[in-house]
Protein backbone atom coordinates (compact mmCIF):
# COMPACT_ATOMS: atom_id res chain seq x y z
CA UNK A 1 0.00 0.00 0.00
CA UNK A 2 1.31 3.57 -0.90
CA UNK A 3 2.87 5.38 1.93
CA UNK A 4 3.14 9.12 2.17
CA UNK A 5 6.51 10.49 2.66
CA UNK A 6 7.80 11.18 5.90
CA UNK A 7 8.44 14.88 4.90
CA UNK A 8 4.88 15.18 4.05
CA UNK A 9 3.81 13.21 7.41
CA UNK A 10 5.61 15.85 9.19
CA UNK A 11 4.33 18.66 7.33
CA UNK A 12 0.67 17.05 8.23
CA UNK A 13 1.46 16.89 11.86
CA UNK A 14 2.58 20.46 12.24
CA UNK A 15 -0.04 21.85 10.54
CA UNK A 16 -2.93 19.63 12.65
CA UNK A 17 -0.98 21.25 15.69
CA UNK A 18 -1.25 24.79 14.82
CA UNK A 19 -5.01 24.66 14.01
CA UNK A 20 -5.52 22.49 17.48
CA UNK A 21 -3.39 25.73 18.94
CA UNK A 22 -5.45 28.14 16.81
CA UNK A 23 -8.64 26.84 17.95
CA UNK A 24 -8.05 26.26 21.52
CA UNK A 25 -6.52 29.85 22.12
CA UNK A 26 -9.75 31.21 20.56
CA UNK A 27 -11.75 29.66 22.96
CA UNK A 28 -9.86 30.29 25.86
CA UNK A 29 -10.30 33.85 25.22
CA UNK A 30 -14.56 33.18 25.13
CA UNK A 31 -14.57 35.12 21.69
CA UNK A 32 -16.39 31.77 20.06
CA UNK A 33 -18.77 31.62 22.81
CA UNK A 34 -21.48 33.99 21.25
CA UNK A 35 -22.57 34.13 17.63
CA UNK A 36 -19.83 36.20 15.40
CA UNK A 37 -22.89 38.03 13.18
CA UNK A 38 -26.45 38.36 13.88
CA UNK A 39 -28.52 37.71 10.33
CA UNK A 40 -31.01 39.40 9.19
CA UNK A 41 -34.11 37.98 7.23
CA UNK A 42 -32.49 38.83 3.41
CA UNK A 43 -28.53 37.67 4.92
CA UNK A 44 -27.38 35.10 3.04
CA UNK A 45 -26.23 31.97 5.06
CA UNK A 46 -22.83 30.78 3.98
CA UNK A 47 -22.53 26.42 4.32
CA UNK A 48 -19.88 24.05 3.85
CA UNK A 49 -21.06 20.47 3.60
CA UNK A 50 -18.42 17.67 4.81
CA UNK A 51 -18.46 14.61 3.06
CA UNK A 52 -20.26 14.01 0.06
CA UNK A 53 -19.98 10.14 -1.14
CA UNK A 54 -23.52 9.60 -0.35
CA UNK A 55 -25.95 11.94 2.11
CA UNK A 56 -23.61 14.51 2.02
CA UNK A 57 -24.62 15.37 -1.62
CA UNK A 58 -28.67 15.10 -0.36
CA UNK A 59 -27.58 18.09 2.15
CA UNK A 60 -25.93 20.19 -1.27
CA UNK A 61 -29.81 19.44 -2.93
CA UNK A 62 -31.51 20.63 0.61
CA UNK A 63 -29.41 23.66 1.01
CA UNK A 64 -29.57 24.55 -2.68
CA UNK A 65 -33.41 24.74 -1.91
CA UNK A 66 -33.66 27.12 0.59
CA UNK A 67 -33.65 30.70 0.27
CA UNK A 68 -31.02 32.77 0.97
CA UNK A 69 -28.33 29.87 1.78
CA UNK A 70 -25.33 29.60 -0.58
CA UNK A 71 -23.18 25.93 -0.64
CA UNK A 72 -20.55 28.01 -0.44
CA UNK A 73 -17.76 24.93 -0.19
CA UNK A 74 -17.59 21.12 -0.42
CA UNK A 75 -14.84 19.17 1.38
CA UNK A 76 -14.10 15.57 1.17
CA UNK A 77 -10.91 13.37 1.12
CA UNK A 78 -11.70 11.83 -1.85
CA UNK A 79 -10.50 14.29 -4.63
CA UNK A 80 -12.37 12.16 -7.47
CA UNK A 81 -15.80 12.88 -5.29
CA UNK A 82 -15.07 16.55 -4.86
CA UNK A 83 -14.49 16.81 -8.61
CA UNK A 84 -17.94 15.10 -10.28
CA UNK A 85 -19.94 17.15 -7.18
CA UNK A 86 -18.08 20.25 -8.78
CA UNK A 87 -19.43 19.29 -11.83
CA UNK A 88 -23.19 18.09 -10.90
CA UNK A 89 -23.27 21.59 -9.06
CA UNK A 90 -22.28 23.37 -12.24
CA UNK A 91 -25.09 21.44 -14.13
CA UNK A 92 -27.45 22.27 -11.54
CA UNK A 93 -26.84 26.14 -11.80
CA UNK A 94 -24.88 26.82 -8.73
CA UNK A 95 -22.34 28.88 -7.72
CA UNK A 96 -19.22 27.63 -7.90
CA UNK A 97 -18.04 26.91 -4.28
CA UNK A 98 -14.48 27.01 -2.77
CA UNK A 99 -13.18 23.28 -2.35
CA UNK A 100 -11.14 21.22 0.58
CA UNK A 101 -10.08 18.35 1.39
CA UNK A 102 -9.09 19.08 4.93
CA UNK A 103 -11.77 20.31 6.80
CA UNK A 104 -9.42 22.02 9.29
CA UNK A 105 -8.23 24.54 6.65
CA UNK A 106 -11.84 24.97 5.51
CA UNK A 107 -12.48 26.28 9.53
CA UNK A 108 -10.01 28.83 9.53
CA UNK A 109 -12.45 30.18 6.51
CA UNK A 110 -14.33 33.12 8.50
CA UNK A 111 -16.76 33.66 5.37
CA UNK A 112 -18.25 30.41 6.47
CA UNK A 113 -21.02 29.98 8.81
CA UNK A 114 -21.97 26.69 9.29
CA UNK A 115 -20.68 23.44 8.44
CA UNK A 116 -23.10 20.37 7.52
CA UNK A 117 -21.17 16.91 8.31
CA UNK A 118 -21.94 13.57 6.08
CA UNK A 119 -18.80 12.19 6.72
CA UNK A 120 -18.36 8.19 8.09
CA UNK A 121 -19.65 8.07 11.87
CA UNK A 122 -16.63 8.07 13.69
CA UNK A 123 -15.93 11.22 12.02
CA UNK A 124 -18.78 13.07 13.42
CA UNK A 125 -18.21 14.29 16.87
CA UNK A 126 -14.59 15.34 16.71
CA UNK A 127 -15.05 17.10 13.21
CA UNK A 128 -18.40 18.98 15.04
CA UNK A 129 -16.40 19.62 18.13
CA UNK A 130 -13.63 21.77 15.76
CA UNK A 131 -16.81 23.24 13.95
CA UNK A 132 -18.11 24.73 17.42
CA UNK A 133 -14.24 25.48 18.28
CA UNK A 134 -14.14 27.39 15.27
CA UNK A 135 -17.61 29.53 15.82
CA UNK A 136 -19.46 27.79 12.95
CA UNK A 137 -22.71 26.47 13.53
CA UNK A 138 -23.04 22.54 12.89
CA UNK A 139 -25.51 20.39 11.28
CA UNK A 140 -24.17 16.58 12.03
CA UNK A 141 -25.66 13.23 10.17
CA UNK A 142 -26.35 10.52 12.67
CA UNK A 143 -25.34 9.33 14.78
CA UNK A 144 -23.63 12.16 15.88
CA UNK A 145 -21.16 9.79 17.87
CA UNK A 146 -19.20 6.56 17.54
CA UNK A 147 -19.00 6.00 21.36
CA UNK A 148 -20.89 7.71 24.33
CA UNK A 149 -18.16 9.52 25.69
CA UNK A 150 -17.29 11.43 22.24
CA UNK A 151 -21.11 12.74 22.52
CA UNK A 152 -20.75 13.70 25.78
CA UNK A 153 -18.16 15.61 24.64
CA UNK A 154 -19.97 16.88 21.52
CA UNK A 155 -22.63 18.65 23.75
CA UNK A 156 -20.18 20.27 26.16
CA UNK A 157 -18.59 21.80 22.35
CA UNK A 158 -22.64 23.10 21.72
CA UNK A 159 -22.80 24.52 24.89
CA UNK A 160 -19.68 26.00 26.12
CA UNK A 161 -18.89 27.50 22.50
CA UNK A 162 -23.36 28.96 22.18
CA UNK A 163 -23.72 27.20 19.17
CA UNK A 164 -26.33 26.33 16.75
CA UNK A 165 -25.82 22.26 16.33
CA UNK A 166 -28.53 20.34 14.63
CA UNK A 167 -28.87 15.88 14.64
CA UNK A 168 -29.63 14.77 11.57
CA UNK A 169 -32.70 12.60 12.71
CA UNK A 170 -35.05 14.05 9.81
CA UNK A 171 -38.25 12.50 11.51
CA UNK A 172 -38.11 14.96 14.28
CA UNK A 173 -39.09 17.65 11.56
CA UNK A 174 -41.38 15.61 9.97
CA UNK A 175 -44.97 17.27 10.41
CA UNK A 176 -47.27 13.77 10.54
CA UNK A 177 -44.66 12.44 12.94
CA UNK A 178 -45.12 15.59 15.03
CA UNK A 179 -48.56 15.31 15.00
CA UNK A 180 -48.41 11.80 15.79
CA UNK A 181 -46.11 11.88 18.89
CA UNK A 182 -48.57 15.21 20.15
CA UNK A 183 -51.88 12.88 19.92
CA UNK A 184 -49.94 10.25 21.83
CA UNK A 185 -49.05 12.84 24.64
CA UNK A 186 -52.82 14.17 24.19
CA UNK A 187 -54.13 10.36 25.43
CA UNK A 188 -55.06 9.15 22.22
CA UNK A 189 -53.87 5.96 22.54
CA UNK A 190 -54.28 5.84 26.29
CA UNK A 191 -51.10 5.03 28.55
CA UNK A 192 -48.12 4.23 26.29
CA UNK A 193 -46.46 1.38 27.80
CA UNK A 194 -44.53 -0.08 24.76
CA UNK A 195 -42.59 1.22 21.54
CA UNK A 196 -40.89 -1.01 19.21
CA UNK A 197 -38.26 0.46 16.48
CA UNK A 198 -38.41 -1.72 13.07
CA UNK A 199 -35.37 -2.29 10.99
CA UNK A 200 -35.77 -4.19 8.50
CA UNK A 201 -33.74 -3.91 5.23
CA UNK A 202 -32.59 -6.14 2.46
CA UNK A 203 -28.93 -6.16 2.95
CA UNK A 204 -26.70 -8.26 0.19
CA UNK A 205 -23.56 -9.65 1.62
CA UNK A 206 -20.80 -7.51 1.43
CA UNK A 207 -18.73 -10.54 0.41
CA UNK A 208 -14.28 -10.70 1.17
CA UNK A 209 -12.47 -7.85 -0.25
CA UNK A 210 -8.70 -8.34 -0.40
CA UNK A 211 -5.99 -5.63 0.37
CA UNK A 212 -5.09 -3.44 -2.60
CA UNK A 213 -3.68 -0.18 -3.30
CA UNK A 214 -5.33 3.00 -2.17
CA UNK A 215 -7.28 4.40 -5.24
CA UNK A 216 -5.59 7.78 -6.67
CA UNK A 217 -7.21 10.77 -5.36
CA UNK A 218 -8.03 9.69 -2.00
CA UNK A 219 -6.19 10.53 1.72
CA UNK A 220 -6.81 7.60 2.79
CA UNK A 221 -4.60 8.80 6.19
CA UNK A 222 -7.36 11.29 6.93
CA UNK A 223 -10.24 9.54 6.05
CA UNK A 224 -9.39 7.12 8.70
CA UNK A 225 -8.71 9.88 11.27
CA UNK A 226 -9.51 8.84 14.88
CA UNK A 227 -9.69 5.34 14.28
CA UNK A 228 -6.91 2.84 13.82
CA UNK A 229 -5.08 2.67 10.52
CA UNK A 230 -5.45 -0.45 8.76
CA UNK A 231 -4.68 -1.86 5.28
CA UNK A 232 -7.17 -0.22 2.62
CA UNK A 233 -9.74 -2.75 1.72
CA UNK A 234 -12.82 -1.78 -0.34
CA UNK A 235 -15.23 -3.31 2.44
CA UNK A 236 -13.55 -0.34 4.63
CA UNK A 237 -14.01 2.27 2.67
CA UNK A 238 -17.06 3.76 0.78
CA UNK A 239 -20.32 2.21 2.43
CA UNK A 240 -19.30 -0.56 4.19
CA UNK A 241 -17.67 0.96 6.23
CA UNK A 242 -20.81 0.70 8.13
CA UNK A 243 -20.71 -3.02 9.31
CA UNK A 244 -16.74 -2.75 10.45
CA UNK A 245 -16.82 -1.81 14.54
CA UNK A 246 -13.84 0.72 13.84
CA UNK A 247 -15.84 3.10 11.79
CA UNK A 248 -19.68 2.16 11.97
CA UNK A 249 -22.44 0.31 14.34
CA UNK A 250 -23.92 -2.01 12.15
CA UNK A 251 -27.47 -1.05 10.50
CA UNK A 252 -28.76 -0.43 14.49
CA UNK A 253 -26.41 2.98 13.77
CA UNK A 254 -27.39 3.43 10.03
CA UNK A 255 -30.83 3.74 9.13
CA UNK A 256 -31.94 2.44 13.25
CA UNK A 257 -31.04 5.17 14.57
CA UNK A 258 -33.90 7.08 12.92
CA UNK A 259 -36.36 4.83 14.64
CA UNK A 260 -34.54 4.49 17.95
CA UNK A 261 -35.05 7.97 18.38
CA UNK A 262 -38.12 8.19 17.40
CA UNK A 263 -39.12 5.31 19.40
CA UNK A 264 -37.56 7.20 22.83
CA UNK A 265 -39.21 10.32 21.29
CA UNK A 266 -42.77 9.27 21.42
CA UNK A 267 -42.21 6.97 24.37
CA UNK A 268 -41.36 10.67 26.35
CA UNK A 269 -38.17 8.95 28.19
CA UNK A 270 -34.74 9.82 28.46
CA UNK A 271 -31.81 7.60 29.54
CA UNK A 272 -32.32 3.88 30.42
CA UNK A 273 -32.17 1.98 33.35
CA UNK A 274 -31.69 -1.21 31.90
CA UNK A 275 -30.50 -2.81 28.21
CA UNK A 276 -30.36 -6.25 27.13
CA UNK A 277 -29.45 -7.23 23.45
CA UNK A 278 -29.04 -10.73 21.78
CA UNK A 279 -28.26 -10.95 17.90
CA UNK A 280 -25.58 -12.18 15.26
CA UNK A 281 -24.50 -12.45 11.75
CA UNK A 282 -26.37 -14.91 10.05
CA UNK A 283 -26.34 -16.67 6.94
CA UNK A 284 -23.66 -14.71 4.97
CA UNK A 285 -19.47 -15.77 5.36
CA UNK A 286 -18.08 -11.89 4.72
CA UNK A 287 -16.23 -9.56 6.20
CA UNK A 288 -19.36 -7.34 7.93
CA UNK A 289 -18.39 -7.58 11.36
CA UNK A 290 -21.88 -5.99 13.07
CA UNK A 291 -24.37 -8.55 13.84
CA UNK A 292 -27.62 -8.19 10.48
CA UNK A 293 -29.86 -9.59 13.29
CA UNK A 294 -30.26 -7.87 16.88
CA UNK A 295 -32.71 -7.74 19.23
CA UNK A 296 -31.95 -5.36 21.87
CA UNK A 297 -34.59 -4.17 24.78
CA UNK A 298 -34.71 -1.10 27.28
CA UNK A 299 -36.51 -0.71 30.53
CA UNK A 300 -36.90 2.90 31.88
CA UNK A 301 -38.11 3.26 35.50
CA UNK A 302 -40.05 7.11 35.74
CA UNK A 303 -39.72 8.90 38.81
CA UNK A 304 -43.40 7.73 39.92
CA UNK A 305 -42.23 4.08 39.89
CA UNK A 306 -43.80 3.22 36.96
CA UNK A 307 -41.74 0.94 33.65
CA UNK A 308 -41.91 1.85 30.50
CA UNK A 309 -40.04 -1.06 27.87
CA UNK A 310 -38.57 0.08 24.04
CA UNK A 311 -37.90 -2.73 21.92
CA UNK A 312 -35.69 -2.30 18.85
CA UNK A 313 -35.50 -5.01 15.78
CA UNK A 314 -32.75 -5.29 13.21
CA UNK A 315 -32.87 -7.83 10.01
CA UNK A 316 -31.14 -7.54 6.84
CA UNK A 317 -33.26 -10.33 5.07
CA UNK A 318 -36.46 -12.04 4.97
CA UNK A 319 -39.10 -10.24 7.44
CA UNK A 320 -42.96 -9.54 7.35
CA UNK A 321 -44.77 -5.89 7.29
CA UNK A 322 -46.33 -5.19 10.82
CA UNK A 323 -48.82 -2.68 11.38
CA UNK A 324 -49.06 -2.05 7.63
CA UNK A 325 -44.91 -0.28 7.69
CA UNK A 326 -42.83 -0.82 4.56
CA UNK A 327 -46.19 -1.11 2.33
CA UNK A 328 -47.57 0.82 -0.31
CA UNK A 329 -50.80 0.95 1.56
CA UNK A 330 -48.64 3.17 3.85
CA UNK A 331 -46.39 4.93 2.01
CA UNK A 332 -43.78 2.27 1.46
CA UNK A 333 -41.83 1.21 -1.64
CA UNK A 334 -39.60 -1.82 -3.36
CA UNK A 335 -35.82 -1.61 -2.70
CA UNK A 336 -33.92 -1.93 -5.90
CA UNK A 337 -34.20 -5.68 -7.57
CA UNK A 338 -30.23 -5.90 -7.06
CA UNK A 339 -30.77 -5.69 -3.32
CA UNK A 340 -27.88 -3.14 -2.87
CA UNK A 341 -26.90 -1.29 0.08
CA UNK A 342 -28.82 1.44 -0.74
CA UNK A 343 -31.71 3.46 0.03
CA UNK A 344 -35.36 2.47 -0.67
CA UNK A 345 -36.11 5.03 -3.59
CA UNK A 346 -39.87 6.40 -3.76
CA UNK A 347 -42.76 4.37 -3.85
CA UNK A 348 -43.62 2.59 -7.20
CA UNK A 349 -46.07 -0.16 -7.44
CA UNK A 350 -45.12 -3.99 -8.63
CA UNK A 351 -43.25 -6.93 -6.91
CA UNK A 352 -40.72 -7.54 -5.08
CA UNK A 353 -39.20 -6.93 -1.31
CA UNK A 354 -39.31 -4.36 0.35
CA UNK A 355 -38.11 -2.35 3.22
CA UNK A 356 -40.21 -2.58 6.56
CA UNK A 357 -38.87 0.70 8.25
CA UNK A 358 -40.61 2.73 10.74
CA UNK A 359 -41.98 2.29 14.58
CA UNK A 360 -45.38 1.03 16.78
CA UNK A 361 -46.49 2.49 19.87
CA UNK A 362 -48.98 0.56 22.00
CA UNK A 363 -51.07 2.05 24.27
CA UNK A 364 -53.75 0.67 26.70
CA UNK A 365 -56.58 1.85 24.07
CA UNK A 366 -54.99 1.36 20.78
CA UNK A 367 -51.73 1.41 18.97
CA UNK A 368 -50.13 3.91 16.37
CA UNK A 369 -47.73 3.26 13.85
CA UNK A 370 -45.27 5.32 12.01
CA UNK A 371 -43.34 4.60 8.90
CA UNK A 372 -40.32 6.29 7.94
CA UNK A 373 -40.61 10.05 8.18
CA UNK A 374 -43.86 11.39 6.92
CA UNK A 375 -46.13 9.49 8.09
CA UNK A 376 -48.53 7.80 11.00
CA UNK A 377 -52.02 5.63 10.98
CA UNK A 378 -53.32 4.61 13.97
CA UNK A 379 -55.97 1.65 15.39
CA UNK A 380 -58.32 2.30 18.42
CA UNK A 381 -59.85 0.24 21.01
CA UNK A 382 -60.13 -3.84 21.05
CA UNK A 383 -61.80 -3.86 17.55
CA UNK A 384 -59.04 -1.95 16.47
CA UNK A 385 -61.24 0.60 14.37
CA UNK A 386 -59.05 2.85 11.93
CA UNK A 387 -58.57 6.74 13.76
CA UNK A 388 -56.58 9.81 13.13
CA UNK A 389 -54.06 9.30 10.56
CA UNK A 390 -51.69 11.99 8.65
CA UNK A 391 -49.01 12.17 5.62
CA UNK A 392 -46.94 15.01 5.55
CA UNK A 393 -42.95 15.45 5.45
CA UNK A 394 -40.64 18.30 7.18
CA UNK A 395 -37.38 19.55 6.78
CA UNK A 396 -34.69 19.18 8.99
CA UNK A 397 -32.42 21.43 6.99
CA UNK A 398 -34.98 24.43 7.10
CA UNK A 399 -35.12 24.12 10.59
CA UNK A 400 -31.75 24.34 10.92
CA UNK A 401 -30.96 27.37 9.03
CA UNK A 402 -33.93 29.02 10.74
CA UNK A 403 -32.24 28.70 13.79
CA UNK A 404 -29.01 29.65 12.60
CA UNK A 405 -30.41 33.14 11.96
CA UNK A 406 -32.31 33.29 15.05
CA UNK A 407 -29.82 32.08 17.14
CA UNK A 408 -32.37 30.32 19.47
CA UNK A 409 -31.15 26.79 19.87
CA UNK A 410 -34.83 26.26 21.72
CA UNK A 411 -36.82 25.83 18.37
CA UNK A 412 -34.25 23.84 16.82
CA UNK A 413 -36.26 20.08 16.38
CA UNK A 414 -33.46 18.03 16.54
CA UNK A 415 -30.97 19.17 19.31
CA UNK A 416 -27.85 17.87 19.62
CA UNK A 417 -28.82 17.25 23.69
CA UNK A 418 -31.84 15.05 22.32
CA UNK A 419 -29.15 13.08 19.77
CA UNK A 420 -27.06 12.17 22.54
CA UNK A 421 -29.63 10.65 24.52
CA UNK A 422 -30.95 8.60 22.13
CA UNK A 423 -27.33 7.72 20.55
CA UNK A 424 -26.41 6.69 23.73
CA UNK A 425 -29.06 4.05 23.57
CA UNK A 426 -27.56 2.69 20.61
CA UNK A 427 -24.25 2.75 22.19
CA UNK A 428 -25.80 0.62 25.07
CA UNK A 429 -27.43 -1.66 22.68
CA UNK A 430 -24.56 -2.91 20.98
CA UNK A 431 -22.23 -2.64 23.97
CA UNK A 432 -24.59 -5.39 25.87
CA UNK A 433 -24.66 -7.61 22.32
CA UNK A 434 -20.66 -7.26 22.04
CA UNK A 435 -20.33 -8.45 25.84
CA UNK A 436 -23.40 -11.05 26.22
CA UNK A 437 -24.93 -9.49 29.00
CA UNK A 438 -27.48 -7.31 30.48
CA UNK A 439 -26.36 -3.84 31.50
CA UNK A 440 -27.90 -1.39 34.33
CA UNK A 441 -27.40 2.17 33.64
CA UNK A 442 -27.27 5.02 35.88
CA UNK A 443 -28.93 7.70 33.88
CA UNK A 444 -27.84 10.62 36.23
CA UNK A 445 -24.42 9.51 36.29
CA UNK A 446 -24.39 8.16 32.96
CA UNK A 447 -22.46 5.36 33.68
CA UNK A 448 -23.17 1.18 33.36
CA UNK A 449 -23.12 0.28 37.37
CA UNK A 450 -20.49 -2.02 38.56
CA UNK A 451 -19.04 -2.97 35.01
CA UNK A 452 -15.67 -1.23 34.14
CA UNK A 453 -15.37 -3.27 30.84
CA UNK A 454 -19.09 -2.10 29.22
CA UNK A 455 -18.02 1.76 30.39
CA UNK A 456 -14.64 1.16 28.75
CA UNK A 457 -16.60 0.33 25.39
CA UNK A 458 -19.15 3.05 25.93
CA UNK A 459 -15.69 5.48 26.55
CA UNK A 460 -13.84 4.78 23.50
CA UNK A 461 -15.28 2.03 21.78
CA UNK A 462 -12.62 -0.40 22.43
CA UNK A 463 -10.31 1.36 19.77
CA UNK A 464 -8.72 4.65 21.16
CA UNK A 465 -8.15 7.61 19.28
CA UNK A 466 -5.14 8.03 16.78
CA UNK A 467 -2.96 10.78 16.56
CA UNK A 468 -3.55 13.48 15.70
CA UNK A 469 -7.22 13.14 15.39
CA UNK A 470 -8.18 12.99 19.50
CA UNK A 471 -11.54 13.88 20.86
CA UNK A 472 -10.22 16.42 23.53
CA UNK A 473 -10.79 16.10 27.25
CA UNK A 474 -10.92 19.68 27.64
CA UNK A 475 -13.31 21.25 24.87
């Protein structure tokens, strides 16, 4: 595998260590702690978007959207990604934005306010962290961590620095879903006892891929970042980097996390007191490392003694539609016939599997389902009789950008304090599948009670951080 020089390693090292200097004398002196301009309603909000393989390009197509916002630069490590979004801008009309590929220098860039961050997950805290450090609000893809700790860490960032920072879990802008988690609080259901997150996607096998060169065009060095450096494989690169424990949480931390929030979300709890997971990877002899099955269960104890219980699903292959989710009846669609590990594209009609993606809330007088984002029907009393139902989408992106020129993080829909919560839940999850046991959490503490090896996981993710690319201690 191609090495870069030692000169060049140097030059690398120095420069990480001035910006690191840079950014931690500017906010020792508190002048990142307030927002640098206050917009008016014609400003025009400057954003960088970070990482652009796959969502990252979905956030250009938002932003381009919205009214008064200019994509005003695109950074990504992979040179032959920056170059066709360059061009696919330039077909699209848009201005022609400034490019990097280390988002470091692109922070030093005081035209810029905000940065939008589609980059792999264990990317995401650290490069929001330096966002904050730098005074630019932050709009980060989920999950917003790779570990609990790095979250943790993430919100201290949000709050010590006043910023704007925004989780990408799109469902908590979508307007049916809104609606849907109000008429639960409003009784319409009766007593919510139970919510179950569905994941159920058809997932190919990913298959053995050997060693090879790093492909021209890529920094392959920085892409890794915080986690360990290990021989370029395409299974650790583009996508799949998803099922390797280094970089990604398995399809619980993909698309689940969607539904695991939203599943906390219209529960109305917080931390747990209790997780318990069982799983594995069945039927397929690759190189994914995170379990394509998983059950994992939460119990939450509320502060007038009474239990509450979240269950969360994950299957990557044959499954049934429950509660109508993942059909056309209800807004669903086919994945593509290849079975890729993609995206379920709109709805269509004709054969073939499909997705079952979404949530069910059950209630001592009915239950209410939601699928995907847009969405919710739901089934009263012990005949089950069809009630309120809604279709209609939100933006997350919108929201975002309204806050940004508000500067009141209280409307914002998706909170970065609200990610963290329920990202620690999927942290928990797959910590008690890794170790084979049940774990009790201390939600005021936020710590796993009497188990040093499951808060050791939960605290870096049984990886560490490389050089230069730490999480600091010390935001």
């Amino acid at each position: 595998m191609p090495k870069e020089s030692e000169l060049d390693r140097r030059e690398f090292l120095k420069a990480s260590a001035r910006t690191g200097a840079a950014l931690a004398a500017l906010g020792s002196t508190g002048l990142l702690t307030h927002p640098e301009r206050v917009f008016g309603a014609n400003d025009r909000v400057r954003v960088a978007v970070v990482g652009l393989h796959g969502q990252g390009w979905a956030h250009v197509h938002e932003y381009s959207k919205l009214p008064n916002v200019e994509v005003a630069a695109l950074c990504d490590v992979d040179e032959n990604v920056l170059s066709q979004r360059l061009g696919e801008m330039e077909k699209m009309g848009l201005k022609k934005p400034a490019t990097f590929v280390d988002l470091r220098k692109l922070l030093e860039d005081k035209s810029i306010d905000a940065i939008s961050i589609a980059t792999p997950n264990h990317w995401h805290s650290l490069q929001a962290i330096w966002g904050c450090q730098a005074g630019k609000d932050v709009y980060v893809e989920k999950p917003m961590s790779h570990n609990w700790w790095e979250g943790r860490q993430l919100v201290r960032a949000a709050q010590k620095y006043n910023r704007i920072v925004q989780h990408g879990t799109n469902s908590r802008s979508g307007k049916a879903v809104q609606e849907g988690i109000q008429k639960m609080r409003d009784g319409l259901i009766g007593e919510v006892y139970l919510s179950r997150g569905l994941c159920f996607k058809w997932r190919k096998t990913i298959g053995h891929a050997p060693v090879e060169p790093v492909p021209a065009g890529v920094n392959y060095d920085l892409w890794t970042g915080p986690a360990p450096l290990k021989p370029y494989t395409r299974n650790r690169f583009h996508y799949n980097w998803h099922w390797i424990w280094d970089t990604g949480g398995g399809d619980f931390g993909n698309q689940g996390i969607h539904e695991l929030d939203a599943a906390r979300w219209g529960l109305d709890v917080g931390f747990p007191h209790k997780v318990a997971a069982i799983g594995g990877h069945f039927m397929f002899d690759d190189d994914q490392e995170t379990p394509n099955t998983l059950n994992v269960a939460y119990e939450f104890i509320l502060p007038d003694g009474k239990r509450k219980m979240l269950e969360f699903e994950v299957r990557h292959w044959i499954t049934n539609h429950e509660a109508e989710v993942g059909t056309p009846a209800f807004g669903g669609g086919e994945v593509p016939a290849a079975l890729g590990n993609v995206a379920a594209p709109a709805p269509r009609k004709g054969k073939g599997p499909q997705n079952t993606v979404g949530n069910i809330f059950y209630g001592s007088q009915g239950y209410l389902a939601m699928n995907g984002y847009d969405s919710y029907k739901t089934w009263l009393g012990e005949e089950q009789e069809p009630g309120p139902h809604a279709q209609a989408a939100g933006n997350n992106w919108a929201n975002f950008i309204d806050c940004v020129r508000s500067s009141k993080k209280e409307n914002l829909n998706a909170p970065i304090e609200e990610g963290h919560i329920s990202c620690t839940l999927l942290h928990l999850g797959n910590v008690a599948y890794r170790l084979g046991r049940t774990l009790y959490f201390d939600p005021e503490k936020e710590t796993v009670i009497g188990d040093d090896e499951a808060n050791r996981l939960l605290r870096d993710g049984d990886r560490g951080y490389r050089e230069p690319y730490v999480v600091p201690e010390n935001v």
